[in-house]
N, C-alpha and C. Protein backbone atom coordinates (compact mmCIF):
# COMPACT_ATOMS: atom_id res chain seq x y z
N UNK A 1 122.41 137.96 149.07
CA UNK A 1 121.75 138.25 147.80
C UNK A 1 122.58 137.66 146.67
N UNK A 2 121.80 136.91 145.90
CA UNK A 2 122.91 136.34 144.63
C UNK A 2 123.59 137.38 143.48
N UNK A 3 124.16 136.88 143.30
CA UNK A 3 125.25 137.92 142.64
C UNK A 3 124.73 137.83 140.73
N UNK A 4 124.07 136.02 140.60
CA UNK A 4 124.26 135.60 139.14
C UNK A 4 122.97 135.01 139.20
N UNK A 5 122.21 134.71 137.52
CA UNK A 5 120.55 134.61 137.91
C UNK A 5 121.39 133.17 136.73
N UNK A 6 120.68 132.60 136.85
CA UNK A 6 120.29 131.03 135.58
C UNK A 6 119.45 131.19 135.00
N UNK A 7 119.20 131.41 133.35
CA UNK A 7 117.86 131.41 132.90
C UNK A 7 118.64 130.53 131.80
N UNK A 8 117.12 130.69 130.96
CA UNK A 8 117.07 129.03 129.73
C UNK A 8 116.97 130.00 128.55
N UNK A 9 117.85 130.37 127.83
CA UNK A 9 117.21 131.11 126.26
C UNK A 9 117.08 129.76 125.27
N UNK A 10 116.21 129.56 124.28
CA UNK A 10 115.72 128.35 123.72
C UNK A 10 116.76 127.29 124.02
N UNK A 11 116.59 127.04 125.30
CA UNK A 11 116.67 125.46 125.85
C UNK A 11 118.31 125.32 126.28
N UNK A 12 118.93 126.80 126.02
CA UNK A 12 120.40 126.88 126.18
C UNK A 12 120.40 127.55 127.87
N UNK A 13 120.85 126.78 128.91
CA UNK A 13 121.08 127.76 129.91
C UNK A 13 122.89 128.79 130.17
N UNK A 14 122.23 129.76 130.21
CA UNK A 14 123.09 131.08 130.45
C UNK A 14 122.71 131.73 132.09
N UNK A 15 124.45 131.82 132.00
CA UNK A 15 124.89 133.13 134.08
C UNK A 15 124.41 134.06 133.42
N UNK A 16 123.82 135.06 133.97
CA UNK A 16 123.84 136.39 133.79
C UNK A 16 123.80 137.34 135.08
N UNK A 17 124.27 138.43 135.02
CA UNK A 17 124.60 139.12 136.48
C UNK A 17 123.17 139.75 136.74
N UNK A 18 122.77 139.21 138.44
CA UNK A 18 121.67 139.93 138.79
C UNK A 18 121.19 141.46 138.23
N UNK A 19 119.93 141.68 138.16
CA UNK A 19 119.49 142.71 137.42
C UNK A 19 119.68 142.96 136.04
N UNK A 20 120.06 141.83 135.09
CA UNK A 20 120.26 141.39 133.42
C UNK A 20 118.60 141.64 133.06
N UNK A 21 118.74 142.05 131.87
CA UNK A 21 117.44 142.41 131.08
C UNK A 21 117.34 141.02 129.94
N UNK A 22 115.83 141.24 129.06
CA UNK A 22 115.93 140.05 128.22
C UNK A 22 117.34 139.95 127.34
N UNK A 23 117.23 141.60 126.56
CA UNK A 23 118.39 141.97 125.67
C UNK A 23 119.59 141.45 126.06
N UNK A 24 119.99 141.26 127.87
CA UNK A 24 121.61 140.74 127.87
C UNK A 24 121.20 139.37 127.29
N UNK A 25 120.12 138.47 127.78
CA UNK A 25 120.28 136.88 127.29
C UNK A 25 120.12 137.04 126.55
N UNK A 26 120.02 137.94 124.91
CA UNK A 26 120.24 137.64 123.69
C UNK A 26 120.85 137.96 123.30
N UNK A 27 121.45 139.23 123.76
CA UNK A 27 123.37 139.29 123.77
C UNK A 27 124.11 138.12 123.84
N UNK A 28 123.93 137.72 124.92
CA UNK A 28 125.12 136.45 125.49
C UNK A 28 124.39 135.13 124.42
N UNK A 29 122.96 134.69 124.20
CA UNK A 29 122.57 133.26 124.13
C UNK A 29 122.48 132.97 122.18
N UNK A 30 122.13 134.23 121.50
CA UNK A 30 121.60 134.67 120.59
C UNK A 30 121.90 135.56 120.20
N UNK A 31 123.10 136.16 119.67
CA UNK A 31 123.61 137.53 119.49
C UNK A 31 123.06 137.83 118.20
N UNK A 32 122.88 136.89 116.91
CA UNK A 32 122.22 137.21 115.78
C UNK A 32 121.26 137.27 115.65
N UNK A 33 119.87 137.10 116.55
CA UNK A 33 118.43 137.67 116.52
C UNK A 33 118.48 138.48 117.35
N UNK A 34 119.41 139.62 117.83
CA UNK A 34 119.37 140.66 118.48
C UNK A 34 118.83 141.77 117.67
N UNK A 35 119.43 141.94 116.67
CA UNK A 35 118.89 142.78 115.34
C UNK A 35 117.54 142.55 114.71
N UNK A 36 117.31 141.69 114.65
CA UNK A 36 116.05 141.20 114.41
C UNK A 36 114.80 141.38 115.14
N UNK A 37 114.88 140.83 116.47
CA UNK A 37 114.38 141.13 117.51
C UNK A 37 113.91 143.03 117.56
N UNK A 38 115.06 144.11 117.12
CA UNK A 38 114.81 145.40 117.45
C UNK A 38 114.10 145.70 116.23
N UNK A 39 114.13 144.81 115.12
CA UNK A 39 113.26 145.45 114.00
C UNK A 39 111.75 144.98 113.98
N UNK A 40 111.99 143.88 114.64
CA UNK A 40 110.58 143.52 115.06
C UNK A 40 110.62 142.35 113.99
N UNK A 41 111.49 141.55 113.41
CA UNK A 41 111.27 140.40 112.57
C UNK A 41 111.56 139.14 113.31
N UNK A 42 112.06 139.28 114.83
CA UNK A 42 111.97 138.24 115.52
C UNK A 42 111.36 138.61 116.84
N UNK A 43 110.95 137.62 117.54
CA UNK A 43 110.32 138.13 119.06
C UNK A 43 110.63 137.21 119.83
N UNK A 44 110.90 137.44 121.19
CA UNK A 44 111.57 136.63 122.80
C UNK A 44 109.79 136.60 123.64
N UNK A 45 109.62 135.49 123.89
CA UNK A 45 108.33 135.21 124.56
C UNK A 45 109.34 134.03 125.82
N UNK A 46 108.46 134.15 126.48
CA UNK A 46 108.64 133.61 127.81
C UNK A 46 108.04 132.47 128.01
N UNK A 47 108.21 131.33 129.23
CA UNK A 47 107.88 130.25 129.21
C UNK A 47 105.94 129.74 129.02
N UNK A 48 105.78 130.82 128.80
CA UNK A 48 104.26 131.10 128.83
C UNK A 48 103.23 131.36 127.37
N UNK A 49 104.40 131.47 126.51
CA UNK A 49 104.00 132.38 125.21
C UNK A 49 103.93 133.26 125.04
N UNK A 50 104.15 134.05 126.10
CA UNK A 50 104.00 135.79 126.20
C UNK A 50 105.50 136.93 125.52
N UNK A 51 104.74 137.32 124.74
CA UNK A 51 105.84 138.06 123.87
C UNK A 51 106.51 138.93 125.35
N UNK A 52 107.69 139.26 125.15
CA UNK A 52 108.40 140.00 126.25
C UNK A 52 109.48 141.30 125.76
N UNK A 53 109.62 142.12 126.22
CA UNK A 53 110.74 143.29 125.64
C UNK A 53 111.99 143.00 125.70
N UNK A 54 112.19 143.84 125.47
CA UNK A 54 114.25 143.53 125.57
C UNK A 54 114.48 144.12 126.60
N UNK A 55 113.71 144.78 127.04
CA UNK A 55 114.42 145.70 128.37
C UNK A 55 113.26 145.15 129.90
N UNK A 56 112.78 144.07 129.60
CA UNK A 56 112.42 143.38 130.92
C UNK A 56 113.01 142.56 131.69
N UNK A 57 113.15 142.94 132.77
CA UNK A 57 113.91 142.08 133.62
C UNK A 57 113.82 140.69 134.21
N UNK A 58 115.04 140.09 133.97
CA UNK A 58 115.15 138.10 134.30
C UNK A 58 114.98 138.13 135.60
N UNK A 59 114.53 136.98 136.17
CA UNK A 59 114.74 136.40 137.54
C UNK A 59 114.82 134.87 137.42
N UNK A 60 115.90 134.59 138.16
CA UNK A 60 116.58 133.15 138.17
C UNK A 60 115.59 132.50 137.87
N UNK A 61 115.90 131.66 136.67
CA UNK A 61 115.23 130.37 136.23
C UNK A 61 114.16 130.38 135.14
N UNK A 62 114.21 131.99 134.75
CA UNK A 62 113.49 132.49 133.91
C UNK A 62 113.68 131.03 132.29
N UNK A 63 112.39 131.03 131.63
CA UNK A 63 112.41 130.38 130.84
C UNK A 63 112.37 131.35 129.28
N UNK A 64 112.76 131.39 128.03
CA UNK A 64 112.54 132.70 126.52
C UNK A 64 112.99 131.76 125.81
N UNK A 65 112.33 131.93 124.85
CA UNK A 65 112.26 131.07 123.35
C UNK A 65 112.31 132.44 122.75
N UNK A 66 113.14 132.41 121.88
CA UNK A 66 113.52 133.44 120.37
C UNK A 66 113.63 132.99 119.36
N UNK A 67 112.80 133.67 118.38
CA UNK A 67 112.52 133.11 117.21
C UNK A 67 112.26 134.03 116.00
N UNK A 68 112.35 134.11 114.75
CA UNK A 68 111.92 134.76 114.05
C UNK A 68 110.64 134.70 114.00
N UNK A 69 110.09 136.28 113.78
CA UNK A 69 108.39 136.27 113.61
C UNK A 69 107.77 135.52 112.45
N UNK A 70 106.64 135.24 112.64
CA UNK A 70 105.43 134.29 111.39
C UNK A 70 104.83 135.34 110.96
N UNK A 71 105.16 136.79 111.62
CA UNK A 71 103.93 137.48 110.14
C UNK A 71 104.03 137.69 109.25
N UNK A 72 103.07 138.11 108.64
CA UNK A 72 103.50 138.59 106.99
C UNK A 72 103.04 140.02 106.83
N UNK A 73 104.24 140.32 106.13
CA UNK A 73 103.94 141.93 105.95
C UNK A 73 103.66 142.15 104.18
């Protein structure tokens, strides 16, 4: 069983230890839209466009783009 997963946070690849959530790759890839991300002024979507949580879990090779949000409040 692997010990370390490979994923891509916007186009940067990061180790992270099996069973890592989105939140560790924006810990480790993106530590300053971490805050952002929990207020809801930025969002982590997946290689798909699909907005994703912070507390969903990676599997090797996983693809997340983070970005600040476009809405307007």
């Amino acid at each position: 069983m692997p010990t370390d997963l490979r994923v891509f946070l916007n186009e940067q690849p990061l180790t992270l230890p099996a069973g890592a959530t989105v939140g560790d790759a924006l810990r480790l890839g993106q530590p300053d839209l971490l805050p952002l991300v929990e207020a809801g002024a930025a969002l982590v979507t997946d290689g798909r466009g699909i907005e994703v949580g912070l507390a969903a879990p990676l599997t090797g090779g996983a693809i997340l783009r983070a970005q600040r949000a476009s809405r307007r409040g």
